[in-house]
PDB file of N, CA and C in Angstrom:
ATOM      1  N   UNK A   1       0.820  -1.188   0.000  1.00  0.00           N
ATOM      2  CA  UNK A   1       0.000   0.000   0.000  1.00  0.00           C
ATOM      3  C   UNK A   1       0.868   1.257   0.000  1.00  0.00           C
ATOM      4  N   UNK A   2       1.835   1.768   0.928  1.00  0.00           N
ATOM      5  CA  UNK A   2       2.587   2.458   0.715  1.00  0.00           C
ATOM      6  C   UNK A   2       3.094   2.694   0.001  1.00  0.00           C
ATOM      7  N   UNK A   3       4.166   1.762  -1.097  1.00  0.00           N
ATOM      8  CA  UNK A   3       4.776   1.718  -1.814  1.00  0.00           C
ATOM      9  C   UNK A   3       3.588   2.363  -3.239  1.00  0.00           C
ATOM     10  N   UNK A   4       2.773   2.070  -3.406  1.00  0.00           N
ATOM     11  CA  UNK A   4       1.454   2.663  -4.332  1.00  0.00           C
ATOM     12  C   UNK A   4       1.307   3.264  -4.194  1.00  0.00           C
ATOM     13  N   UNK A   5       0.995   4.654  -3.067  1.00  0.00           N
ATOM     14  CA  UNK A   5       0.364   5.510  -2.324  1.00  0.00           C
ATOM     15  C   UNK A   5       1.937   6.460  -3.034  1.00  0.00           C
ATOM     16  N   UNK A   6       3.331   6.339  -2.309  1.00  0.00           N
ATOM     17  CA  UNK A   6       3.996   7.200  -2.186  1.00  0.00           C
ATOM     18  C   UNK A   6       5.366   6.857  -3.834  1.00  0.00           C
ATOM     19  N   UNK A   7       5.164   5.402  -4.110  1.00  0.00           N
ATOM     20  CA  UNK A   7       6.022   5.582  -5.213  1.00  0.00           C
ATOM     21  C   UNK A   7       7.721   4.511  -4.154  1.00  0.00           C
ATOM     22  N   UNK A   8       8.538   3.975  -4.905  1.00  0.00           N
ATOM     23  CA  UNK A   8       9.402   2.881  -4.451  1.00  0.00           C
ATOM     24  C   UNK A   8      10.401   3.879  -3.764  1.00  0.00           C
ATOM     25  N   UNK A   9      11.065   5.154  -4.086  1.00  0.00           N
ATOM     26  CA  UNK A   9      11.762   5.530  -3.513  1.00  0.00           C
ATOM     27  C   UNK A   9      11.607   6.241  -1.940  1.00  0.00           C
ATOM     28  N   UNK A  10      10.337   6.918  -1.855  1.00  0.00           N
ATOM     29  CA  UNK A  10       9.817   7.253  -0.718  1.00  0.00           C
ATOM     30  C   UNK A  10      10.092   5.592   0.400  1.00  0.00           C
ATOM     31  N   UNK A  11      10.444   4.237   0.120  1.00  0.00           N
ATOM     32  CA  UNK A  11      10.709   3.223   0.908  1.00  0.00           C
ATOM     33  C   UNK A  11      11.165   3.361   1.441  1.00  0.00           C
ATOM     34  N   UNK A  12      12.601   3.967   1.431  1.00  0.00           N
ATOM     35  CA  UNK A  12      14.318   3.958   1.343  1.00  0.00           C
ATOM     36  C   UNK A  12      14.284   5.248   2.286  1.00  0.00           C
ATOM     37  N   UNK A  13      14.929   5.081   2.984  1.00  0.00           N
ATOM     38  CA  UNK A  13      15.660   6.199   4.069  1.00  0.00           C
ATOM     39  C   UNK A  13      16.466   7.477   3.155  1.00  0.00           C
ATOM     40  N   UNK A  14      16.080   8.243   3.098  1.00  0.00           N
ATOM     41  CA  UNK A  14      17.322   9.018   2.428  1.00  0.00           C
ATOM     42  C   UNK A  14      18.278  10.052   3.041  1.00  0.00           C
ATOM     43  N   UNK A  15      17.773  10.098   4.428  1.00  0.00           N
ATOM     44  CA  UNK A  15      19.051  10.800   5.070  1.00  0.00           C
ATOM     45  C   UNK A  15      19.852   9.938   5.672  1.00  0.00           C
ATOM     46  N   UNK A  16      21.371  10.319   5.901  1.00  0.00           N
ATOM     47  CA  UNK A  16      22.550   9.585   6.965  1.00  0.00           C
ATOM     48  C   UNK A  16      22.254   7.948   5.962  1.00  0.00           C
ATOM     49  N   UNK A  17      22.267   7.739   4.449  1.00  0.00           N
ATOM     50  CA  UNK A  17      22.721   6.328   4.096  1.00  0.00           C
ATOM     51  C   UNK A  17      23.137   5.653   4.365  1.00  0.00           C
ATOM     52  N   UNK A  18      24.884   6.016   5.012  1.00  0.00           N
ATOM     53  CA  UNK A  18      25.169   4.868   5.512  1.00  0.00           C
ATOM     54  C   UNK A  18      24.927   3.704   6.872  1.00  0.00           C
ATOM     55  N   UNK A  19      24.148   4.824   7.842  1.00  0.00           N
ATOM     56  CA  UNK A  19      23.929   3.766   8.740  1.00  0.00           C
ATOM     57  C   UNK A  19      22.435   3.051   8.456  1.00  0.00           C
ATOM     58  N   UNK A  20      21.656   3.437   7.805  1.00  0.00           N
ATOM     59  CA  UNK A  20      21.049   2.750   6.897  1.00  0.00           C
ATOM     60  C   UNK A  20      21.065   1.743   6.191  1.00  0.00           C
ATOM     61  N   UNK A  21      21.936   1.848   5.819  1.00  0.00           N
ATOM     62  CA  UNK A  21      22.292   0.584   5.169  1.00  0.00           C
ATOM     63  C   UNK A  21      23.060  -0.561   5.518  1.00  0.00           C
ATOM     64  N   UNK A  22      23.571  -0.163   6.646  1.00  0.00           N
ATOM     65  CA  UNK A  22      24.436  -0.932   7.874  1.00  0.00           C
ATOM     66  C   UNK A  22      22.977  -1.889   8.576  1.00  0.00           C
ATOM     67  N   UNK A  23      22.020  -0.814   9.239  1.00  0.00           N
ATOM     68  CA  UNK A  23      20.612  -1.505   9.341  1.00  0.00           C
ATOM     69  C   UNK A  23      20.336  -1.923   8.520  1.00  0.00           C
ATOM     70  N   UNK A  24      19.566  -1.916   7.465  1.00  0.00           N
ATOM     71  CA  UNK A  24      18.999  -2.756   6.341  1.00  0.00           C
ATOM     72  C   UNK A  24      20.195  -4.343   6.726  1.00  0.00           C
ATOM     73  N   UNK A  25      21.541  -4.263   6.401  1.00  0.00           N
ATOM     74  CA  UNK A  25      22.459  -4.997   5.965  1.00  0.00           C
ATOM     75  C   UNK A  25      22.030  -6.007   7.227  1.00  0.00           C
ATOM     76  N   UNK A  26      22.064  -5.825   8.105  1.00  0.00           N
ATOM     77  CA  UNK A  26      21.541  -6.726   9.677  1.00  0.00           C
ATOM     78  C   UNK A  26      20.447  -7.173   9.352  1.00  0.00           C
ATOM     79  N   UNK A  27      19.528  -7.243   8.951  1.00  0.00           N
ATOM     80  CA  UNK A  27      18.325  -7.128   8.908  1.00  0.00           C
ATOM     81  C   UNK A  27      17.948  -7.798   7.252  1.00  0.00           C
ATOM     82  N   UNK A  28      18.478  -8.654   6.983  1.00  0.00           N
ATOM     83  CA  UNK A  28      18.760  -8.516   5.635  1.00  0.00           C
ATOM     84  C   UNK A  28      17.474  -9.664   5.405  1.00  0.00           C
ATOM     85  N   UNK A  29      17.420 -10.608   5.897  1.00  0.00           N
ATOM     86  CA  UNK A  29      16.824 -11.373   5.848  1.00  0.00           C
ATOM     87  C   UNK A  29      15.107 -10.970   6.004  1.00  0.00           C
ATOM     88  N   UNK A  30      14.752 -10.284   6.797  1.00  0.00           N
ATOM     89  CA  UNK A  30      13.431  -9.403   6.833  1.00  0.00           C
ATOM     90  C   UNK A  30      13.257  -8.407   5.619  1.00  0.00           C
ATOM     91  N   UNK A  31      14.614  -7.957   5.387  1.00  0.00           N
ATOM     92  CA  UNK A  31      14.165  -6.819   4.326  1.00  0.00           C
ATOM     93  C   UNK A  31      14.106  -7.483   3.164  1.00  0.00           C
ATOM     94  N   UNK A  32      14.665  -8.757   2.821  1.00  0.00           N
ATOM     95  CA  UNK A  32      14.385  -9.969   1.366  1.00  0.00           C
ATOM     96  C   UNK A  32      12.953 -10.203   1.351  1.00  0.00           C
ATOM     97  N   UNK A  33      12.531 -10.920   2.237  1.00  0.00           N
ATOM     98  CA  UNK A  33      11.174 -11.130   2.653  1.00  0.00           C
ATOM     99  C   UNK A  33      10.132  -9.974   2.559  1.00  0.00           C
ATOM    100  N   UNK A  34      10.599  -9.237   2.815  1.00  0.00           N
ATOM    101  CA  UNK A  34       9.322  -7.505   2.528  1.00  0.00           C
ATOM    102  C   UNK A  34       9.267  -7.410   1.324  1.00  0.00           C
ATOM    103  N   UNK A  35      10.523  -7.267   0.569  1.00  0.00           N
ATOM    104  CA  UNK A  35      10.878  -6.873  -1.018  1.00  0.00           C
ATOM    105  C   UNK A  35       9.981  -7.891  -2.047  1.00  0.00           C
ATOM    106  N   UNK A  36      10.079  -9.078  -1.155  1.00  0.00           N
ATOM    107  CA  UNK A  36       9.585 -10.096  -2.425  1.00  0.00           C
ATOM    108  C   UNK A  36       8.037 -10.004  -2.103  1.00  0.00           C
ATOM    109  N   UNK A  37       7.561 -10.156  -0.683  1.00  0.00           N
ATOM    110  CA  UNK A  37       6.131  -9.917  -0.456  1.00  0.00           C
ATOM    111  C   UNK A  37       5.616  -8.517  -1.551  1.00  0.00           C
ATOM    112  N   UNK A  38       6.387  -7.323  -1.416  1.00  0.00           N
ATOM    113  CA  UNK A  38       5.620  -5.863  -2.020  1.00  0.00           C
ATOM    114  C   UNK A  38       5.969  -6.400  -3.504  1.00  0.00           C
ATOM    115  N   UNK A  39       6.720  -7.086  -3.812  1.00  0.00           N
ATOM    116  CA  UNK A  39       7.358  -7.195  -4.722  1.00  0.00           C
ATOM    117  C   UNK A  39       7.759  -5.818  -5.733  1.00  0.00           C
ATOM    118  N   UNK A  40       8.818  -5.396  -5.050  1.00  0.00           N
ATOM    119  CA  UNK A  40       9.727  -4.658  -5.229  1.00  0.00           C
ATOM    120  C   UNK A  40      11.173  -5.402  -5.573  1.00  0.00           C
ATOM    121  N   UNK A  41      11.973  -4.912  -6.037  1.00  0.00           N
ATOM    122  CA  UNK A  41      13.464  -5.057  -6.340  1.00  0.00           C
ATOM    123  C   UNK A  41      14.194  -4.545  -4.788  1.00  0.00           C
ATOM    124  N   UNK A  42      14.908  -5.102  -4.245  1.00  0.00           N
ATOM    125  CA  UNK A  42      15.756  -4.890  -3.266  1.00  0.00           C
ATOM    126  C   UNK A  42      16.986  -4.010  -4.188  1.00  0.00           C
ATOM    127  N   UNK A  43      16.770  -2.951  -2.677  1.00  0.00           N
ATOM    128  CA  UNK A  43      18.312  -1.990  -3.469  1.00  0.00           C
ATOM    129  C   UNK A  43      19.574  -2.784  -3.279  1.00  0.00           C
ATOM    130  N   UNK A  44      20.427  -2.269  -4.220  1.00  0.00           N
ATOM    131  CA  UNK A  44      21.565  -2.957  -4.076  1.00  0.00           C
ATOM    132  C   UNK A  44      22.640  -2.394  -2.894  1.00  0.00           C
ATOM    133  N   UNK A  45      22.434  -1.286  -2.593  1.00  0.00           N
ATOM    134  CA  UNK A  45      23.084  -1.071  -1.460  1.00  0.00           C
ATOM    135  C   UNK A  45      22.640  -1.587  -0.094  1.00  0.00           C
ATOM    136  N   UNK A  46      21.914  -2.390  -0.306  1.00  0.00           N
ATOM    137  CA  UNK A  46      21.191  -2.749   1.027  1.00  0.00           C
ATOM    138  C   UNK A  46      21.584  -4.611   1.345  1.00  0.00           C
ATOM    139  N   UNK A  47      22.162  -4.776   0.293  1.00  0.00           N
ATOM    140  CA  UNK A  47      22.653  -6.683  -0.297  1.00  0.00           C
ATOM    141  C   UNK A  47      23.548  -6.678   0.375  1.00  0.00           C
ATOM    142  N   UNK A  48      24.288  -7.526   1.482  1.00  0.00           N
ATOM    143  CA  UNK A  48      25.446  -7.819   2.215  1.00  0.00           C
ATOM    144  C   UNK A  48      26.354  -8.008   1.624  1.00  0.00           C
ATOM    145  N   UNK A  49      27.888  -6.869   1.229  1.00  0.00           N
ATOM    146  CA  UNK A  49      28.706  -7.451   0.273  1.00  0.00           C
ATOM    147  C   UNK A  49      29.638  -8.686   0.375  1.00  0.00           C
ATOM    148  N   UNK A  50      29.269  -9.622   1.282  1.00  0.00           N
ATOM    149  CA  UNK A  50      29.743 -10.591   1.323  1.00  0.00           C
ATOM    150  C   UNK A  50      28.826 -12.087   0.447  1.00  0.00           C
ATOM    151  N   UNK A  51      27.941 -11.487   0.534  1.00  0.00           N
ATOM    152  CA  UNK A  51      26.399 -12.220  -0.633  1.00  0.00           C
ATOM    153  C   UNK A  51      26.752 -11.765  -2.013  1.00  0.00           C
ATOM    154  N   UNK A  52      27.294 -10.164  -2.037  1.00  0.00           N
ATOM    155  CA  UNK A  52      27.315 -10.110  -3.834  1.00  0.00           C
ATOM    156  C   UNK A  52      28.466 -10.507  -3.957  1.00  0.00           C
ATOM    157  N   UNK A  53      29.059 -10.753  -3.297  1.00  0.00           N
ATOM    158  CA  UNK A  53      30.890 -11.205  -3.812  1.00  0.00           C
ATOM    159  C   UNK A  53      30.722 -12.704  -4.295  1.00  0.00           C
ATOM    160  N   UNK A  54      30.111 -13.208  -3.224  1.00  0.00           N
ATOM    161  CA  UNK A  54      29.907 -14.850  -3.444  1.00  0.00           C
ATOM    162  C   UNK A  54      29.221 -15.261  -4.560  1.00  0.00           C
ATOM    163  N   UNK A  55      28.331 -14.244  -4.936  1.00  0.00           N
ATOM    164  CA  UNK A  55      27.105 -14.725  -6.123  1.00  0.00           C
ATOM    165  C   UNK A  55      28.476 -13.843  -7.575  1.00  0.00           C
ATOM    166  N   UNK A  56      29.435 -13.284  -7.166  1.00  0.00           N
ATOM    167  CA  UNK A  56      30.169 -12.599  -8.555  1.00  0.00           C
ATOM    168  C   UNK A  56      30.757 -13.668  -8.817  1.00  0.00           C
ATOM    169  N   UNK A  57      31.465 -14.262  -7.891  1.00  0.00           N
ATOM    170  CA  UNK A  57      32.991 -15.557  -7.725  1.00  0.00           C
ATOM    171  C   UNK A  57      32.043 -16.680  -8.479  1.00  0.00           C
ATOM    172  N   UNK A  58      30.898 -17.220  -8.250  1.00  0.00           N
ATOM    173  CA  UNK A  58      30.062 -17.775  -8.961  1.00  0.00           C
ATOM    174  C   UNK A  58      29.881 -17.799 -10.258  1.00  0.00           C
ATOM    175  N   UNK A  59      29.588 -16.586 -10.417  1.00  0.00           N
ATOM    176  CA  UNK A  59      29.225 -16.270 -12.162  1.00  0.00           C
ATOM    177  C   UNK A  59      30.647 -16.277 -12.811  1.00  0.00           C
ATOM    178  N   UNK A  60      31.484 -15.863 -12.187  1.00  0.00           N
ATOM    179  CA  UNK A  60      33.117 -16.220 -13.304  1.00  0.00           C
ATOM    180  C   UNK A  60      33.758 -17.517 -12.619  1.00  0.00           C
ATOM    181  N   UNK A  61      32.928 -18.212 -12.008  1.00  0.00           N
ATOM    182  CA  UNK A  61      33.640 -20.330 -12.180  1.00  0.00           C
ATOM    183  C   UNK A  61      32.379 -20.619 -13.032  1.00  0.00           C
ATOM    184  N   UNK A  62      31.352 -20.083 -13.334  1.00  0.00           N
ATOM    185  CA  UNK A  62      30.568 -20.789 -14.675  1.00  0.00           C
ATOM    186  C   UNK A  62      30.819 -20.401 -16.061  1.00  0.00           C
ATOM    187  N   UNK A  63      31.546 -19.292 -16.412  1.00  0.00           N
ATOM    188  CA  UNK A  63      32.126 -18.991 -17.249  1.00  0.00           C
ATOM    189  C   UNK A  63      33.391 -19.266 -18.057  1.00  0.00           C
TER     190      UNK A  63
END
């Protein structure tokens, strides 16, 4: 409803990012679960870079 009402970026915190995203990053597992329920795209600054590293190292051993 929100996300309809106000539009995807109004979601997202936009002051002080980085500890924002430090939260989100803790929390990561609740905020996957919200994203896919509203079905929204999860920001990428909000992905644990230890998850996108693992899913990169992946894509260049299938290559």
């Amino acid at each position: 409803k929100f996300v309809a009402k106000h539009g995807r970026r109004k979601t997202f915190h936009v002051g002080s990012n980085s500890s924002c995203r430090q939260h989100i990053r803790g929390h990561y597992a609740v905020y996957k679960e919200k994203c896919m329920a509203l079905k929204i795209r999860e920001n990428h600054h909000a992905i644990p870079r230890a998850f996108v590293h693992a899913v990169q190292e992946e894509k260049k051993q299938m290559k």
